[in-house]
C-alpha atoms as a PDB file:
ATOM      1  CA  UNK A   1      70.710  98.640 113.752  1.00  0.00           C
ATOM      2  CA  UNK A   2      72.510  98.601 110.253  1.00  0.00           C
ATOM      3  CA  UNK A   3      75.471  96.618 109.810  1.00  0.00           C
ATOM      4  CA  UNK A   4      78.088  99.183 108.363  1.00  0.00           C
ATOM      5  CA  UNK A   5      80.063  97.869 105.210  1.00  0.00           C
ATOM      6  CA  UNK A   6      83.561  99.452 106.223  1.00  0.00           C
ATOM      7  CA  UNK A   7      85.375 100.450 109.593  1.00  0.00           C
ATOM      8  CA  UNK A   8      87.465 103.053 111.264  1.00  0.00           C
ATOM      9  CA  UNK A   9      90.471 103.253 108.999  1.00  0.00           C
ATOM     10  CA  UNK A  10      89.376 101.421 105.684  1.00  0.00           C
ATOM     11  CA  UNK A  11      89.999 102.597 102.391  1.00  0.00           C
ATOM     12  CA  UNK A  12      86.855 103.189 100.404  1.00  0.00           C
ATOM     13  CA  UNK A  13      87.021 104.701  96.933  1.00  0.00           C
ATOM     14  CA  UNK A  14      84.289 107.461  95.541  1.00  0.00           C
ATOM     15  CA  UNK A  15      82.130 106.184  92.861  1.00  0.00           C
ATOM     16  CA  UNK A  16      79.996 109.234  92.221  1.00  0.00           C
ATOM     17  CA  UNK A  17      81.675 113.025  92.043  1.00  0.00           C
ATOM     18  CA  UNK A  18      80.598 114.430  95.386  1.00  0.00           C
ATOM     19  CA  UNK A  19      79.516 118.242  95.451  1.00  0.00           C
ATOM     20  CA  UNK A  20      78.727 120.611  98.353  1.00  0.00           C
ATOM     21  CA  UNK A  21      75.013 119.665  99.565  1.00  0.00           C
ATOM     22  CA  UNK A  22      75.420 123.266 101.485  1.00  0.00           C
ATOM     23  CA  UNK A  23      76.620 121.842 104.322  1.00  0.00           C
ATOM     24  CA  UNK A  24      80.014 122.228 103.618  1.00  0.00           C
ATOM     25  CA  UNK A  25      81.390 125.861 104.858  1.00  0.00           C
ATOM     26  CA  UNK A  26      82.828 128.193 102.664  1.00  0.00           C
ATOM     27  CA  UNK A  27      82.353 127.091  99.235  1.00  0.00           C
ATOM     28  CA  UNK A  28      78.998 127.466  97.115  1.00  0.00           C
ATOM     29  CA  UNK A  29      76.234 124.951  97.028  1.00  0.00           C
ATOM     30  CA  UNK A  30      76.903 122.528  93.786  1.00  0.00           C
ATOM     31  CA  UNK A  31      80.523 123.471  93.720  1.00  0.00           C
ATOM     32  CA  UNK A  32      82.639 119.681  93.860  1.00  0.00           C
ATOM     33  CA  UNK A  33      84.289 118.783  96.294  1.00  0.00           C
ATOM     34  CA  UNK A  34      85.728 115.185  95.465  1.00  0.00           C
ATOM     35  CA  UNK A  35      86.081 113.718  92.643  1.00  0.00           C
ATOM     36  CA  UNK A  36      84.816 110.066  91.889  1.00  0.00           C
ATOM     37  CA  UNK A  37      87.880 107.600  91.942  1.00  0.00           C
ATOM     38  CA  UNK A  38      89.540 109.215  94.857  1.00  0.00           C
ATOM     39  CA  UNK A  39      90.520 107.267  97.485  1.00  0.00           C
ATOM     40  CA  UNK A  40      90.047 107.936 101.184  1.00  0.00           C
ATOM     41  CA  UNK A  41      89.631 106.518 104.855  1.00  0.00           C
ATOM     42  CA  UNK A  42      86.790 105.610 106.863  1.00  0.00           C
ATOM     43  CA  UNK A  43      87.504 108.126 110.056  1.00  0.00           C
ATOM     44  CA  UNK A  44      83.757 108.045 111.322  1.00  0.00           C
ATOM     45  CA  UNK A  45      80.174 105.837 110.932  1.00  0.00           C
ATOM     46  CA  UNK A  46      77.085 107.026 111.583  1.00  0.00           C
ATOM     47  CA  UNK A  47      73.519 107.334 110.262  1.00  0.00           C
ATOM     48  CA  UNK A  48      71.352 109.637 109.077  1.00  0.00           C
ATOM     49  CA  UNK A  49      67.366 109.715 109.438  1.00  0.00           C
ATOM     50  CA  UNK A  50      67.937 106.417 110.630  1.00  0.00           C
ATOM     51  CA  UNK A  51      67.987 104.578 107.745  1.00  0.00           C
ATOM     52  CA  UNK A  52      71.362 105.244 105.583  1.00  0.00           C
ATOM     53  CA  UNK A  53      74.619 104.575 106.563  1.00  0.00           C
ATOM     54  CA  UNK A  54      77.214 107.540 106.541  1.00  0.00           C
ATOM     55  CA  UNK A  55      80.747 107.059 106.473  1.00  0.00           C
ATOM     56  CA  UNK A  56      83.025 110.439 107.007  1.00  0.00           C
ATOM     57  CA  UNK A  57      85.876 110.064 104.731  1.00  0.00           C
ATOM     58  CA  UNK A  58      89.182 111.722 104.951  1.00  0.00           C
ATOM     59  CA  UNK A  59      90.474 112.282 101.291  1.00  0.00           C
ATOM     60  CA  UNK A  60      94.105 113.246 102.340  1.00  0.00           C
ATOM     61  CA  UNK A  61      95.097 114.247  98.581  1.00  0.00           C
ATOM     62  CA  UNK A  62      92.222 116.567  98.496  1.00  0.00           C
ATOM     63  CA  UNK A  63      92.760 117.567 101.948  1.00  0.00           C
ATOM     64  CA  UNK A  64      88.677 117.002 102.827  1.00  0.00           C
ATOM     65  CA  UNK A  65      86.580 114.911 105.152  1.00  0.00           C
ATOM     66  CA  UNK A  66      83.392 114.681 103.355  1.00  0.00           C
ATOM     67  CA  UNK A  67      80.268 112.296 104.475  1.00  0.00           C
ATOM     68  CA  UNK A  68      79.423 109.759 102.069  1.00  0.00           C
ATOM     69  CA  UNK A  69      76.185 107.266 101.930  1.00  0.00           C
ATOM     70  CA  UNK A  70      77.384 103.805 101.386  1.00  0.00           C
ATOM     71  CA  UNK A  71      76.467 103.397  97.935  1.00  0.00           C
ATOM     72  CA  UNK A  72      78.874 106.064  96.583  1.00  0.00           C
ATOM     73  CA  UNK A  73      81.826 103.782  97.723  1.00  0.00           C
ATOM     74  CA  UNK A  74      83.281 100.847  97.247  1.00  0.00           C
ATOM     75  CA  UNK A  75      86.564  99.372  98.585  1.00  0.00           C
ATOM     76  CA  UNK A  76      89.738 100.912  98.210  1.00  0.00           C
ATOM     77  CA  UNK A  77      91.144  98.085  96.877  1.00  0.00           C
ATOM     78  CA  UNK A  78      88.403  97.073  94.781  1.00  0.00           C
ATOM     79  CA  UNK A  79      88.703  96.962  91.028  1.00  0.00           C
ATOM     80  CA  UNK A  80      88.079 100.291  89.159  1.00  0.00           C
ATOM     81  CA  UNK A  81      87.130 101.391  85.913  1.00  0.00           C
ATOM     82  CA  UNK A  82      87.590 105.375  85.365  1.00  0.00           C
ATOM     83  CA  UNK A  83      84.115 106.632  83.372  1.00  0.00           C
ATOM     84  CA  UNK A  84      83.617 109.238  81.221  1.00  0.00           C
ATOM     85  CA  UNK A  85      80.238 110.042  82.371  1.00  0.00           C
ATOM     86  CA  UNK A  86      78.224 109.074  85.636  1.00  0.00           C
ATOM     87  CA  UNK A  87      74.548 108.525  87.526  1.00  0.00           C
ATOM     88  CA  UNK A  88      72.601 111.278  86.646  1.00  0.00           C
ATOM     89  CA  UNK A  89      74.216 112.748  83.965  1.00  0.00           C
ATOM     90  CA  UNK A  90      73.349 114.529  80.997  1.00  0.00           C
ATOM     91  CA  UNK A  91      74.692 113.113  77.720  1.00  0.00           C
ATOM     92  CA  UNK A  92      73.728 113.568  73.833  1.00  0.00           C
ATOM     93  CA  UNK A  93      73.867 110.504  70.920  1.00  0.00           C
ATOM     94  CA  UNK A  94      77.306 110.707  69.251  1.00  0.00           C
ATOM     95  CA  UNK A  95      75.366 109.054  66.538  1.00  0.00           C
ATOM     96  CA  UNK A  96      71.958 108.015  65.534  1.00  0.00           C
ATOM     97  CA  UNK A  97      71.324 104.251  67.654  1.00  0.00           C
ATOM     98  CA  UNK A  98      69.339 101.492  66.477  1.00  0.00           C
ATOM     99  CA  UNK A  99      67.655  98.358  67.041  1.00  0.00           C
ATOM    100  CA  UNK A 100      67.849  95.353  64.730  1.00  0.00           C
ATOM    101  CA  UNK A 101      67.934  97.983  61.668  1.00  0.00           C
ATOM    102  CA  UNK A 102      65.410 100.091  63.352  1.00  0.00           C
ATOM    103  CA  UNK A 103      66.800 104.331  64.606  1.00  0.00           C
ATOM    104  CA  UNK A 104      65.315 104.451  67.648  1.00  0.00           C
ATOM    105  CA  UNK A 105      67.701 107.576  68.962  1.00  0.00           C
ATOM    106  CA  UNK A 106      68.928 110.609  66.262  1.00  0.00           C
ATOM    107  CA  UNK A 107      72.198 111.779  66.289  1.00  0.00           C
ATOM    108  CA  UNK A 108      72.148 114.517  69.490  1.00  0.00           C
ATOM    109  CA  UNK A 109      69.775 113.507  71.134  1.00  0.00           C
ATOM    110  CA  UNK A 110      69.646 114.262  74.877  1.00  0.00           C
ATOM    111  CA  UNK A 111      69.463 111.887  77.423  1.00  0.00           C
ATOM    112  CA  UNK A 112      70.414 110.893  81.297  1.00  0.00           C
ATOM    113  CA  UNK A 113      72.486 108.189  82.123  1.00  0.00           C
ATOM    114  CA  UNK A 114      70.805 105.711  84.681  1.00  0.00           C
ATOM    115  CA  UNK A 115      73.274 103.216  85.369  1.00  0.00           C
ATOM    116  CA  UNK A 116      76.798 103.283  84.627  1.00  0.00           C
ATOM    117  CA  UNK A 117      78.164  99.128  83.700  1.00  0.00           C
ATOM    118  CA  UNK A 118      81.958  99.509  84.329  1.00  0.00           C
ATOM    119  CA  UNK A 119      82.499  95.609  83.857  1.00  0.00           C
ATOM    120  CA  UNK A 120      80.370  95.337  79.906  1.00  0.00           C
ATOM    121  CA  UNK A 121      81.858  93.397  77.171  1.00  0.00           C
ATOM    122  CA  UNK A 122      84.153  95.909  75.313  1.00  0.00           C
ATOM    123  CA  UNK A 123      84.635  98.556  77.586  1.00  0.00           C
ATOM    124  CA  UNK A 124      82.276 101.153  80.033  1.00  0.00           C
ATOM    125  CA  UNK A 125      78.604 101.011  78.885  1.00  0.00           C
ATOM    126  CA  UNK A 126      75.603 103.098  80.279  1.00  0.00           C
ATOM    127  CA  UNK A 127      71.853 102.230  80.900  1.00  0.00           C
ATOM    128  CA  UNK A 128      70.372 105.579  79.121  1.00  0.00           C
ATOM    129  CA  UNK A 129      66.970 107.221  79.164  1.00  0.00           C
ATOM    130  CA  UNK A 130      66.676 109.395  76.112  1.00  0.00           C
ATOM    131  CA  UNK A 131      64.343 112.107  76.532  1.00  0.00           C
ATOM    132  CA  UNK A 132      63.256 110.889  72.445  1.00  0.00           C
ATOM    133  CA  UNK A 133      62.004 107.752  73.648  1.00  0.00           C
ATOM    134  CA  UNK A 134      60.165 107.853  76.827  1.00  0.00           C
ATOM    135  CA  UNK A 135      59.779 104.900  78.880  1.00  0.00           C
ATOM    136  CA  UNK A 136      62.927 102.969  77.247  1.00  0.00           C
ATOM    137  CA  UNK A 137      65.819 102.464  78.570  1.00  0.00           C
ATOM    138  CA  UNK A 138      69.349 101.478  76.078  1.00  0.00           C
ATOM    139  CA  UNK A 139      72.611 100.198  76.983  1.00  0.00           C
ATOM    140  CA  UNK A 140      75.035 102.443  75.160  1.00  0.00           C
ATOM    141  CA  UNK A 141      78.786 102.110  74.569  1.00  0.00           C
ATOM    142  CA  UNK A 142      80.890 104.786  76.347  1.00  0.00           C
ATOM    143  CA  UNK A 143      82.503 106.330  72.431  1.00  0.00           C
ATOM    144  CA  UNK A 144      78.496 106.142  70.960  1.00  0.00           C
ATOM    145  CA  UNK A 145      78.131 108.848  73.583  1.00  0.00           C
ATOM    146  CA  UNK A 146      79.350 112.793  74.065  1.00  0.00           C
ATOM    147  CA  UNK A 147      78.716 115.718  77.157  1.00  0.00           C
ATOM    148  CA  UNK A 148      76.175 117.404  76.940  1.00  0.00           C
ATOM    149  CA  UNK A 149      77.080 121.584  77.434  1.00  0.00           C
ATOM    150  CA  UNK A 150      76.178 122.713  80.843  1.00  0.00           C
ATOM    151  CA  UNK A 151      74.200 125.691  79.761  1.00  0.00           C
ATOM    152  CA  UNK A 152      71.214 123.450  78.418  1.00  0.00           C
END
């Protein structure tokens, strides 16, 4: 059996903005639900297919008990850096991003982040895969980066 991380009554914080899966009634699929940051407490453990741990947390300021796998959450009292972007999102170059003197990404170009590095030297950085330069991945600095419009 899997040992779980947190129990009964912990505080865990979100690390990922958690959305409706479709299993939550009375709001759309996609719509959020929680936003990442929030704090909540462990008020169930269980598993699902048997192989991932899944915590149902009660978010009392949001007034929701959503299930969460384990690696959306980490302590509530853990340290935590708020990020403008996260796993899976869409962003675009702020500016054109080089190597030793060499433009590797233009200015807009559209990428996912991979990775988000709350703890980098000089502030939140991102592992980025630009769709410009497949099969590479670049650490970017959270200001060399901008949202991407949700229509594209």
């Amino acid at each position: 059996m899997m040992n779980a991380r947190w129990e009964y009554g912990e505080s865990v914080r979100l690390i990922r903005n958690v959305r409706n899966d479709g299993t939550y009634p009375g709001l759309d699929p996609g719509a959020p639900l929680v936003r990442r940051g929030s704090v909540g407490y462990v008020v169930d453990v269980g598993s699902f297919l048997q192989d991932q741990i899944i915590y149902s947390v009660n978010f009392l300021e949001e007034g929701i008990i959503v299930g969460c796998r384990e690696e959306e959450l980490i302590g509530g009292e853990e340290e935590w850096t708020p990020s403008r972007f996260e796993f899976r999102e869409k962003v675009r170059s702020a500016k054109g991003l080089s190597v030793n003197g060499q433009v590797l990404v233009e200015v807009g170009a559209i990428g996912e982040v991979i990775k988000v590095i709350r703890d980098a030297p000089g502030g939140v950085a991102y592992h980025v895969h630009f769709q410009s330069l497949l099969g590479r991945v670049l650490q970017i600095p959270e200001d060399a980066l901008v949202a991407v419009d949700s229509e594209e």
